[in-house]
Structure formats: structure tokens, C-alpha cells
N, C-alpha and C. Protein backbone atom coordinates (compact mmCIF):
# COMPACT_ATOMS: atom_id res chain seq x y z
N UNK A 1 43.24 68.94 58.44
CA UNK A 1 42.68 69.16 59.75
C UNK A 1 41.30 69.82 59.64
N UNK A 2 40.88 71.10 58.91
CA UNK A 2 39.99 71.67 58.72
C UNK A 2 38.52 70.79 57.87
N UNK A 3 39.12 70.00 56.85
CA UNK A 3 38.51 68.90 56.61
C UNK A 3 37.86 68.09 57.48
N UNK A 4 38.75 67.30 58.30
CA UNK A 4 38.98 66.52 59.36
C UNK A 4 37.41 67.09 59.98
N UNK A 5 37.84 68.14 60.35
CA UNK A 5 36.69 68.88 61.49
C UNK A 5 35.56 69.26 60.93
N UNK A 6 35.21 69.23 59.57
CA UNK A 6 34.37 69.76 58.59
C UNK A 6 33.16 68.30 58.83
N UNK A 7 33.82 67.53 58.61
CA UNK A 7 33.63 66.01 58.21
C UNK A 7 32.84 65.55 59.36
N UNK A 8 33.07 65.85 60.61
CA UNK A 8 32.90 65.47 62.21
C UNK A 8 31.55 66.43 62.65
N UNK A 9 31.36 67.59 62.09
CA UNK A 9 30.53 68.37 62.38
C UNK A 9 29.39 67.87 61.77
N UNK A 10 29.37 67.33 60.23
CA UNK A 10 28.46 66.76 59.46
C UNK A 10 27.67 65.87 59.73
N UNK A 11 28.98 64.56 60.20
CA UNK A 11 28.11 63.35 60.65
C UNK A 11 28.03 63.27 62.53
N UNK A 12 28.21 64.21 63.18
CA UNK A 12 28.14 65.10 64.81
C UNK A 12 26.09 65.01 64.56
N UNK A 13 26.13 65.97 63.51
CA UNK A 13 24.88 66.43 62.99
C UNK A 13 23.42 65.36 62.72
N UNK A 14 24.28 63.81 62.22
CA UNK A 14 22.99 63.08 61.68
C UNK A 14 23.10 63.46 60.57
N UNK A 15 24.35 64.40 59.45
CA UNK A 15 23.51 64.66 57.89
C UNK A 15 25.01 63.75 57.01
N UNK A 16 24.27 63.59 56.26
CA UNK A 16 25.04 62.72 55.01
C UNK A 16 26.53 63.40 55.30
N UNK A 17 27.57 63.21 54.23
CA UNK A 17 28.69 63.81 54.34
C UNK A 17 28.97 64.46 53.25
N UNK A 18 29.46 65.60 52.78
CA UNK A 18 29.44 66.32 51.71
C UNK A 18 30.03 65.86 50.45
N UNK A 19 29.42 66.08 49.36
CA UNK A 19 29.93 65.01 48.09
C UNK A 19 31.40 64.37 47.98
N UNK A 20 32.04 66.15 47.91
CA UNK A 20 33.22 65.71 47.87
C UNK A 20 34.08 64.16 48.52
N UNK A 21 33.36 63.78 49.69
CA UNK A 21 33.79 63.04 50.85
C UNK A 21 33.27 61.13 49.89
N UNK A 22 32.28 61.55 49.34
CA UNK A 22 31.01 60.05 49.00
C UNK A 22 30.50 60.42 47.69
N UNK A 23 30.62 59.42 47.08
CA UNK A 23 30.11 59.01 45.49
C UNK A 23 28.65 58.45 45.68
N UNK A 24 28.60 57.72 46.82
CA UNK A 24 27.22 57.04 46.69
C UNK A 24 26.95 57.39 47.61
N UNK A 25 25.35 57.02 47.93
CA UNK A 25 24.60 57.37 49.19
C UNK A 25 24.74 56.03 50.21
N UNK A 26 25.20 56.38 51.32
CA UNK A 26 25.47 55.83 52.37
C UNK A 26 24.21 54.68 52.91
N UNK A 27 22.76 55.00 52.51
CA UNK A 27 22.15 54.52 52.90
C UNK A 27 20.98 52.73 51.37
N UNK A 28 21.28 53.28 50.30
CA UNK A 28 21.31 53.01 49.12
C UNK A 28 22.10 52.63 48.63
N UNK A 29 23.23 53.12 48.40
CA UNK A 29 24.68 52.84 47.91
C UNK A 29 24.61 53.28 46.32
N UNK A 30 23.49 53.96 45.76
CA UNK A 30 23.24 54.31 44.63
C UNK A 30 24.10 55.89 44.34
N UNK A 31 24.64 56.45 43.47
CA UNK A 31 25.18 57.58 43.05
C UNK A 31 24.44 58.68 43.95
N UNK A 32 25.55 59.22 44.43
CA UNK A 32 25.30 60.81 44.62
C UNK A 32 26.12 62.27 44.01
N UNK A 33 25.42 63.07 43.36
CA UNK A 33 24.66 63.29 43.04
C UNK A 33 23.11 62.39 42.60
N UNK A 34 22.29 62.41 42.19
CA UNK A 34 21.12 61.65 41.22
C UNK A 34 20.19 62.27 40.91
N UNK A 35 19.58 62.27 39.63
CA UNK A 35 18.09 62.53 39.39
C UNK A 35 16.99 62.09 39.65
N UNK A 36 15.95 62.30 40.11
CA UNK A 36 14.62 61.38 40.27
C UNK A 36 13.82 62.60 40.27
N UNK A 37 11.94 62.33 40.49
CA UNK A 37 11.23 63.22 40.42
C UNK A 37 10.17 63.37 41.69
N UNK A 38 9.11 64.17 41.95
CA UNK A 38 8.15 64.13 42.84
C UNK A 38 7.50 62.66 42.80
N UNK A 39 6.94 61.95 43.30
CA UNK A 39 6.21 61.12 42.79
C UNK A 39 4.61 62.42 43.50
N UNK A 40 4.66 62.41 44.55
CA UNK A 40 3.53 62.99 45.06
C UNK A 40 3.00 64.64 44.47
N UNK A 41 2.15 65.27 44.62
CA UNK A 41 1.65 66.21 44.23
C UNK A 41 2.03 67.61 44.80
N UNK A 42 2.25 67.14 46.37
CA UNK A 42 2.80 67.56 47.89
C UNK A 42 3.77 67.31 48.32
N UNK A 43 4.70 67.87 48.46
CA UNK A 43 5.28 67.12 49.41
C UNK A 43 6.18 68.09 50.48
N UNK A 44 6.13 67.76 51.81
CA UNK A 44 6.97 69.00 52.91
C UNK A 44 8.50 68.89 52.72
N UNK A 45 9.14 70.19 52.55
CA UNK A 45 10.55 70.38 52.68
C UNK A 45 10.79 70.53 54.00
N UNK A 46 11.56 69.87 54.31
CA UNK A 46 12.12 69.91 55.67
C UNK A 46 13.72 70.63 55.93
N UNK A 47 13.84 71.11 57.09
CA UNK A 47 15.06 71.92 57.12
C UNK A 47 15.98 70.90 57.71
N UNK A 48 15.68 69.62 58.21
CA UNK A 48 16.60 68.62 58.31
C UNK A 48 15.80 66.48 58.50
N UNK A 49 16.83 65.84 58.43
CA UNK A 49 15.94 64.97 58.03
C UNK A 49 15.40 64.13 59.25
N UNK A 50 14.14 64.30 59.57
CA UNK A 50 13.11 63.91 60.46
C UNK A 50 11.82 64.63 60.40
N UNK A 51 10.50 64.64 61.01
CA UNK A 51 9.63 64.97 61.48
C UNK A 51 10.11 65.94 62.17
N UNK A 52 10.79 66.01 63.11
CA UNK A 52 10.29 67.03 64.63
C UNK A 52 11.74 68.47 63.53
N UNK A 53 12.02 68.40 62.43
CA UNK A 53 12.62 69.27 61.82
C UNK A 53 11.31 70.34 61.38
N UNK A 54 11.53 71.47 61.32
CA UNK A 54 10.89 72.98 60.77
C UNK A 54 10.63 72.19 59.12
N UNK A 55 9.24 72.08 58.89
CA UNK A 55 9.01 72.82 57.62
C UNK A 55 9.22 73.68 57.14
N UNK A 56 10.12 74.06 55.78
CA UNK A 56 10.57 75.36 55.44
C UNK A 56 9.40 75.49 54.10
N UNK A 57 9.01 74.80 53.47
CA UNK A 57 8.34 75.10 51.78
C UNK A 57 7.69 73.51 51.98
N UNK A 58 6.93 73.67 50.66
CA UNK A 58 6.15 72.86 50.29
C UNK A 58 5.98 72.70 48.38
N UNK A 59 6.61 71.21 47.74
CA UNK A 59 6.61 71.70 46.75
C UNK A 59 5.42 70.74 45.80
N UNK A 60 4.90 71.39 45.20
CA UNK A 60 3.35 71.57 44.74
C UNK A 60 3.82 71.20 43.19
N UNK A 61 4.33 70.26 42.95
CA UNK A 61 4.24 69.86 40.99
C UNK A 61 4.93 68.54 40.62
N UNK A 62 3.74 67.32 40.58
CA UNK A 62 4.07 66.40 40.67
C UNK A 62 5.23 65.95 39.32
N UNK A 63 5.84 65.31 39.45
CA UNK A 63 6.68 64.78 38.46
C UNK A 63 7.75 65.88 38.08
N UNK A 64 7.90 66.74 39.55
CA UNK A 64 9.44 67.63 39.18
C UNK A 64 10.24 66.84 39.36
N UNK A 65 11.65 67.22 38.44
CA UNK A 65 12.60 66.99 38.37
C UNK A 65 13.64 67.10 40.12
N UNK A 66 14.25 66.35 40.63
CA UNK A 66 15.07 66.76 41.20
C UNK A 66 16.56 66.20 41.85
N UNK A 67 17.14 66.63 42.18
CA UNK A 67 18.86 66.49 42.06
C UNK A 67 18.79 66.19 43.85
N UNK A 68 18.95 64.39 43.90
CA UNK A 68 19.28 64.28 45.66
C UNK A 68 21.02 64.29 45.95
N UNK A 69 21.00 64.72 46.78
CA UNK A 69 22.37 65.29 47.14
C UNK A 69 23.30 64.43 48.31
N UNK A 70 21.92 63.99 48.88
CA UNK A 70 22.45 63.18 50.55
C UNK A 70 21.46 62.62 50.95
N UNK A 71 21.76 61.66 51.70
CA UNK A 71 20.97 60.42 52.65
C UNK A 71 21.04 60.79 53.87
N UNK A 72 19.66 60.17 54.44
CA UNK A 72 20.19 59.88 55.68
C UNK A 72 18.46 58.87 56.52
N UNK A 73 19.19 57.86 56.39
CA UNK A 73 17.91 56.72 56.74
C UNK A 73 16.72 57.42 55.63
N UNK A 74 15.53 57.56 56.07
CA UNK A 74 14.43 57.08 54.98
C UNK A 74 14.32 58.91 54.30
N UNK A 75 15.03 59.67 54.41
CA UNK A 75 15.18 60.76 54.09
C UNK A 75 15.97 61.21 53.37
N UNK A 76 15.96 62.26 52.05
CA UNK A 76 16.63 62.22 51.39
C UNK A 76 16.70 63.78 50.61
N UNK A 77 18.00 64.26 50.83
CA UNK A 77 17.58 65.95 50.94
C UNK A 77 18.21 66.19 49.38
N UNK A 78 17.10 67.30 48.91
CA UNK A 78 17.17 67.24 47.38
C UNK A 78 16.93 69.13 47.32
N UNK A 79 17.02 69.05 46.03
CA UNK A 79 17.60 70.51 45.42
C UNK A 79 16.62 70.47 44.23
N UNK A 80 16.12 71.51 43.77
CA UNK A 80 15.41 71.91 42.15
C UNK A 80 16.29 72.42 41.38
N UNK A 81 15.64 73.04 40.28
CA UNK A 81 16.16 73.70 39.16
C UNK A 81 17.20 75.00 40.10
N UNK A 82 16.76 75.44 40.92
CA UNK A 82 17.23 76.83 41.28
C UNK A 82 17.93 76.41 42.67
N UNK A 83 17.98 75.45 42.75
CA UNK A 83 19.08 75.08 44.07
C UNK A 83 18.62 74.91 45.00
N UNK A 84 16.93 75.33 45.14
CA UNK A 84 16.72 75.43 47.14
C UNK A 84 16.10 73.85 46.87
N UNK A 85 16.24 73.44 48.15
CA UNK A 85 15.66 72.50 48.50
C UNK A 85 16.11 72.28 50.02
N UNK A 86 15.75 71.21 50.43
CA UNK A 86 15.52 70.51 51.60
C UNK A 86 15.90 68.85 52.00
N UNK A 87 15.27 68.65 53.39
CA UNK A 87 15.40 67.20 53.43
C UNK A 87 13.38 66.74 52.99
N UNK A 88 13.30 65.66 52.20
CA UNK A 88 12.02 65.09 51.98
C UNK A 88 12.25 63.81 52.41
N UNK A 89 11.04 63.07 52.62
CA UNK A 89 10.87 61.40 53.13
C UNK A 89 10.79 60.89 51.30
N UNK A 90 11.69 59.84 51.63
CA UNK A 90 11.99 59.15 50.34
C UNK A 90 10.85 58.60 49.82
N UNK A 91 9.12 58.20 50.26
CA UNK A 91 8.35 57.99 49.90
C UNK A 91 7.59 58.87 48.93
N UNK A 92 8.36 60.03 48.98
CA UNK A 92 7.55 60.96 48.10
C UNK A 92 8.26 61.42 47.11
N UNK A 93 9.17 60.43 46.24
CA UNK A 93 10.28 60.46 45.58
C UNK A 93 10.04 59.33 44.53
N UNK A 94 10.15 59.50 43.35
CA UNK A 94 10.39 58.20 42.27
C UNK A 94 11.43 58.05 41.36
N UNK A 95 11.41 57.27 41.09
CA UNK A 95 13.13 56.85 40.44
C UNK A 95 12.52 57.21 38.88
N UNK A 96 11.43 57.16 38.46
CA UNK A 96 10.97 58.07 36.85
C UNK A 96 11.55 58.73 36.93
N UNK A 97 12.00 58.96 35.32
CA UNK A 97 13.32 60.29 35.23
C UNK A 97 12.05 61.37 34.40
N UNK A 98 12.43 62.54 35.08
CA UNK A 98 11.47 63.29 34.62
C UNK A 98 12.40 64.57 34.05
N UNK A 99 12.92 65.95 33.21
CA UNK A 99 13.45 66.99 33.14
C UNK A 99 12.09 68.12 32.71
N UNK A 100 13.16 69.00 33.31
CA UNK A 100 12.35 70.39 33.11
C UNK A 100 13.26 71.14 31.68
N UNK A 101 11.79 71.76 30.75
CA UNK A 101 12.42 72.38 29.89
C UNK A 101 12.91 73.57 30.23
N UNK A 102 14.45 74.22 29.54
CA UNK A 102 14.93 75.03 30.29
C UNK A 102 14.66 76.42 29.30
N UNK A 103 14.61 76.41 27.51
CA UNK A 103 14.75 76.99 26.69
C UNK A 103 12.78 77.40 26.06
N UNK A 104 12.50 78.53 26.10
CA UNK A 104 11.01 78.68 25.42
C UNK A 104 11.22 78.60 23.80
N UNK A 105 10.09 77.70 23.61
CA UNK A 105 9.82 76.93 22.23
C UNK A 105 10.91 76.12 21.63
N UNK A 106 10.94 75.55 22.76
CA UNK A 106 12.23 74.05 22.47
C UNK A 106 11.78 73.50 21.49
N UNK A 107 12.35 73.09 20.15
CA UNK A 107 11.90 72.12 19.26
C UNK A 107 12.21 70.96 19.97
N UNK A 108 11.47 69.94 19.38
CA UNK A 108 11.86 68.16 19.71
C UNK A 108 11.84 68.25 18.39
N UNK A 109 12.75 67.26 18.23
CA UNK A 109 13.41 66.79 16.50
C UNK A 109 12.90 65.53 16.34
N UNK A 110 12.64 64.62 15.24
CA UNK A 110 12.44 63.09 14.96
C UNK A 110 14.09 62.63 15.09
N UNK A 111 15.05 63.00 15.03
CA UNK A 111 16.22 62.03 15.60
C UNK A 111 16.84 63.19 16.13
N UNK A 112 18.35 63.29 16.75
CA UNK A 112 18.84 63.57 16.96
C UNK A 112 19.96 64.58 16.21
N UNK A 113 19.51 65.58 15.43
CA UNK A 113 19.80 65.94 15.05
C UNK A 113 19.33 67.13 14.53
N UNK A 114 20.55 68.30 14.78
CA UNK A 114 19.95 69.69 14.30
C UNK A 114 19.13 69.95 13.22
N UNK A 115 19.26 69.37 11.98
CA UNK A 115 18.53 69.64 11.16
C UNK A 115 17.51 68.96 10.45
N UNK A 116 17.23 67.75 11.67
CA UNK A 116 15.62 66.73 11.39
C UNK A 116 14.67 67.59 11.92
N UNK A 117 13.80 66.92 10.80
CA UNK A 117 12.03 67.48 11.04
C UNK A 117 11.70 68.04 12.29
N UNK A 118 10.94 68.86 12.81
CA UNK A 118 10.36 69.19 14.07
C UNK A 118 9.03 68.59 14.28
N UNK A 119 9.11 68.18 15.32
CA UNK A 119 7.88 67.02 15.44
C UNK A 119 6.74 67.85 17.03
N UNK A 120 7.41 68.90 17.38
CA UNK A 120 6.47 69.63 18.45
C UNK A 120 7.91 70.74 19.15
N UNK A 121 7.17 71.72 19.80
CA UNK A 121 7.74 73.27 20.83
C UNK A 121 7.15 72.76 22.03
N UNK A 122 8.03 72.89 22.89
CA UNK A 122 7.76 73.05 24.23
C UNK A 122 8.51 74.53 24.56
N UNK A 123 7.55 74.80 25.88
CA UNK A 123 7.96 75.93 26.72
C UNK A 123 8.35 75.77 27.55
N UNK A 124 9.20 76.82 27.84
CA UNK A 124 10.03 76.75 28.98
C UNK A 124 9.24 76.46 30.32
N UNK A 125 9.82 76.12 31.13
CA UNK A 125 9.15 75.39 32.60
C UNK A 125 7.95 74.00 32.30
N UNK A 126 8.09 73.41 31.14
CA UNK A 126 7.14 72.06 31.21
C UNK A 126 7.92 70.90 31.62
N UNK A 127 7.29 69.94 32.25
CA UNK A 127 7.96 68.61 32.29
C UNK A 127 7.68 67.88 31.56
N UNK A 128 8.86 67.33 31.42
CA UNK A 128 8.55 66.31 30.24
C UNK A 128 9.37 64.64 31.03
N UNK A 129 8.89 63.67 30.33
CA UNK A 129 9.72 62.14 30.72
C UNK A 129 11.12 62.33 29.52
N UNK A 130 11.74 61.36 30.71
CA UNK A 130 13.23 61.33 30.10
C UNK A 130 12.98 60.62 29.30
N UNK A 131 13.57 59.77 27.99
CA UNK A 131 13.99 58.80 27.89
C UNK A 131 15.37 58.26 27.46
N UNK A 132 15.85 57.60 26.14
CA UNK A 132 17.36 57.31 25.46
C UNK A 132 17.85 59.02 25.98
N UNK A 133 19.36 59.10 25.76
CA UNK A 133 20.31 60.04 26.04
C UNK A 133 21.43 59.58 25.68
N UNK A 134 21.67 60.31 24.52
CA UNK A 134 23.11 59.69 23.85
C UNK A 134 24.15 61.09 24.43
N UNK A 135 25.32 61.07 24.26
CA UNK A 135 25.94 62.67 24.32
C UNK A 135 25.74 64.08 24.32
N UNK A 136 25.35 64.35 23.78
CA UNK A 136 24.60 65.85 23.07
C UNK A 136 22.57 65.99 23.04
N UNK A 137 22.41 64.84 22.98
CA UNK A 137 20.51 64.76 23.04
C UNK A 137 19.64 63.50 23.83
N UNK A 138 18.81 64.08 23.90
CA UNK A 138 17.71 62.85 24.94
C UNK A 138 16.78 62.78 23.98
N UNK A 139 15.70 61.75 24.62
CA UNK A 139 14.36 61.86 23.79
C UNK A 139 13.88 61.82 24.83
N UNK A 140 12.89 62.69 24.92
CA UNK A 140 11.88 63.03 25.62
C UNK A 140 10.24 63.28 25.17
N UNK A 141 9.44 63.01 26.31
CA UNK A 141 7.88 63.42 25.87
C UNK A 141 7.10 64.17 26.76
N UNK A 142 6.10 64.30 26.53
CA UNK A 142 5.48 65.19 27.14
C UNK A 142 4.24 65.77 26.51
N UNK A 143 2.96 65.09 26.93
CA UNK A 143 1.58 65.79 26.63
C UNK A 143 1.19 64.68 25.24
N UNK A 144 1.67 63.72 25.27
CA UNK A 144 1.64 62.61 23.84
C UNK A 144 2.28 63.15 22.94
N UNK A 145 3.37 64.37 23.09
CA UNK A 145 4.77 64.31 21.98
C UNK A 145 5.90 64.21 22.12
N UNK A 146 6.25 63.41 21.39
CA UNK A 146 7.95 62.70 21.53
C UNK A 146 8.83 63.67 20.53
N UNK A 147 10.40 63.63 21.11
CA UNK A 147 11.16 63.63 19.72
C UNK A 147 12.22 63.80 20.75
N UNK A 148 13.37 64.48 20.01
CA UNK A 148 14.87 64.38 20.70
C UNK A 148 14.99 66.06 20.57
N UNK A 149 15.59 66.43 21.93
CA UNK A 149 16.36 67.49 22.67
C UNK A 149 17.56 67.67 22.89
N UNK A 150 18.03 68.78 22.51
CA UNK A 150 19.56 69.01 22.69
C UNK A 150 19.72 68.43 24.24
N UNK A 151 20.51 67.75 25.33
CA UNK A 151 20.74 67.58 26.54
C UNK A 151 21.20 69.13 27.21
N UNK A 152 21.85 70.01 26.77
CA UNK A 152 21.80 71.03 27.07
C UNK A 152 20.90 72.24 28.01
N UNK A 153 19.44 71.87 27.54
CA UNK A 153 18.64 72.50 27.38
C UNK A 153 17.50 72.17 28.47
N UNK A 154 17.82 70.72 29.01
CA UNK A 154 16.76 70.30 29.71
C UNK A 154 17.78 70.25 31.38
N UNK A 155 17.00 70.16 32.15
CA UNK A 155 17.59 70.14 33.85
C UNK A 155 16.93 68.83 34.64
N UNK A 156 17.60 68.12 34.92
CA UNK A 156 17.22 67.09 35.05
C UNK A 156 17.94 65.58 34.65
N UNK A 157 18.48 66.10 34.16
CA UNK A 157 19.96 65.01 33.68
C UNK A 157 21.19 65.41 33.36
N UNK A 158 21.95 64.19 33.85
CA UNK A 158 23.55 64.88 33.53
C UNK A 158 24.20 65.09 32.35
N UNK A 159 25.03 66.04 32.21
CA UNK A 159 25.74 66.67 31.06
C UNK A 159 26.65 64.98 30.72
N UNK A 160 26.95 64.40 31.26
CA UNK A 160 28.08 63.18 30.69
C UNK A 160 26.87 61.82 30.92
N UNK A 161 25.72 62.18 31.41
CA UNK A 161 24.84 60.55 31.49
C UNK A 161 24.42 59.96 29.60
N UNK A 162 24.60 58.49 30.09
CA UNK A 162 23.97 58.31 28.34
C UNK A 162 22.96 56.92 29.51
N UNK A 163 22.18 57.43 28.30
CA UNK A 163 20.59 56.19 28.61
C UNK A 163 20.20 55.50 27.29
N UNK A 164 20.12 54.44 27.78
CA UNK A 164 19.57 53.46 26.95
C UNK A 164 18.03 53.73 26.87
């Protein structure tokens, strides 16, 4: 019952329905949770999804990482590293997989593996592009250096995703 009424208040509202309820986005039909990044430089957080909604923030770093949560027509309300977020217009959104480093002086390895060569350090808070993601590591780049990352370590992809 409490469900029931949980559920009614949500879509009462105009807002997606809470994960638990939907695997995919209602409007896409693509996974929810998901990763994608800024595409824009700018872009307004909104406190719900439309125009005539309150601007709450504004987030300023193109090619962040971020975690969309819910749909709703051309809007699509997403979360950062630290949880806040908002509703944004899906135009200012790209399907490039981008992660944030989470660990200062991250090695990148030449394969996947703890004890291959180090091929570059990243610091904590850089973005880097996703790429392959087997179980335990990604390869990633960033600034013209490649190599492989514990998956652990980066925010921006899932603990069970594997990428080709």
C-alpha cells in the first residue's frame, strides 16, 4: 500500500519512477541506472524537469562523468561523483563514456595487471575516456596517455560492467 502510494505521488509529479520500480528509462528504454558525460561546458541543473523549474547549480566541466537516474521526455536528471545533481535537458548530455579519477597518482599499467610497466600517474579529480573494461580494470586515457586502471578506482563506471 505504502508503495502503492509512493509510486502515485512520483508519477502525480511528472518524475520518472524510482529505480527500484524500472530497469530502463521509460522514455529511451535504455538502462537505468547509466553513465554518460557533459557534452557541454555549461550546463543548468534544474530542480525539476522543465524550464519554468528553479535553477539550483550550474555545472562547469565539460566531459564529467555522470550517473542518469530518471527520464522524463527530453530531460534527464543525473547525479556526480558526490551525489548532487538535478534534472538537465538531454542535449547537454553524451553517450562518450568519460570517468573521474578517484585515487592521487593513479598508475595506468600497459595491461592489466598489478605488476606491468607503468606507462603514466594521474591525479585525483582528472577525467579521463573510458575505454575496454574487463572485471577488475578499464583502459583509459587522458592528456595522450593510455594504459589500464584498477575499475575500482575510477567513478564513472560500473563495478559488474565489462566493455569491449
Amino acid at each position: 500500500m505504502a508503495l502503492r502510494l509512493f509510486l502515485s505521488v512520483f508519477l502525480a509529479l511528472g518524475v520518472a519512477a524510482p529505480l527500484a520500480a524500472r530497469d530502463t528509462g521509460p522514455v529511451t528504454n535504455l538502462p537505468l541506472p547509466r553513465f554518460v558525460s557533459m557534452k557541454a561546458a555549461e550546463g543548468n541543473v534544474r530542480r525539476g524537469p522543465s524550464l519554468t523549474h528553479r535553477i539550483d547549480w550550474v555545472f562547469q566541466r565539460r566531459d564529467m562523468p555522470l550517473r542518469i537516474t530518471a527520464e522524463h521526455g527530453h530531460w534527464r536528471r543525473v547525479e556526480d561523483r558526490d551525489g548532487m545533481g538535478g534534472w538537465v535537458h538531454y542535449s547537454l548530455l553524451s553517450g562518450t563514456r568519460t570517468v573521474l579519477i578517484e585515487q592521487d597518482m593513479l598508475t595506468l599499467r600497459t595491461r592489466p595487471e598489478t605488476d606491468a610497466p607503468v606507462t603514466a600517474a594521474l591525479e585525483v579529480g582528472v577525467i579521463a575516456r573510458l575505454g575496454q573494461c574487463g572485471p577488475e580494470w578499464c583502459r583509459v586515457s587522458s592528456a595522450g596517455y593510455k594504459g589500464w586502471a584498477p575499475k575500482a578506482r575510477l567513478w564513472g563506471v560500473g563495478m559488474n560492467e565489462l566493455r569491449d
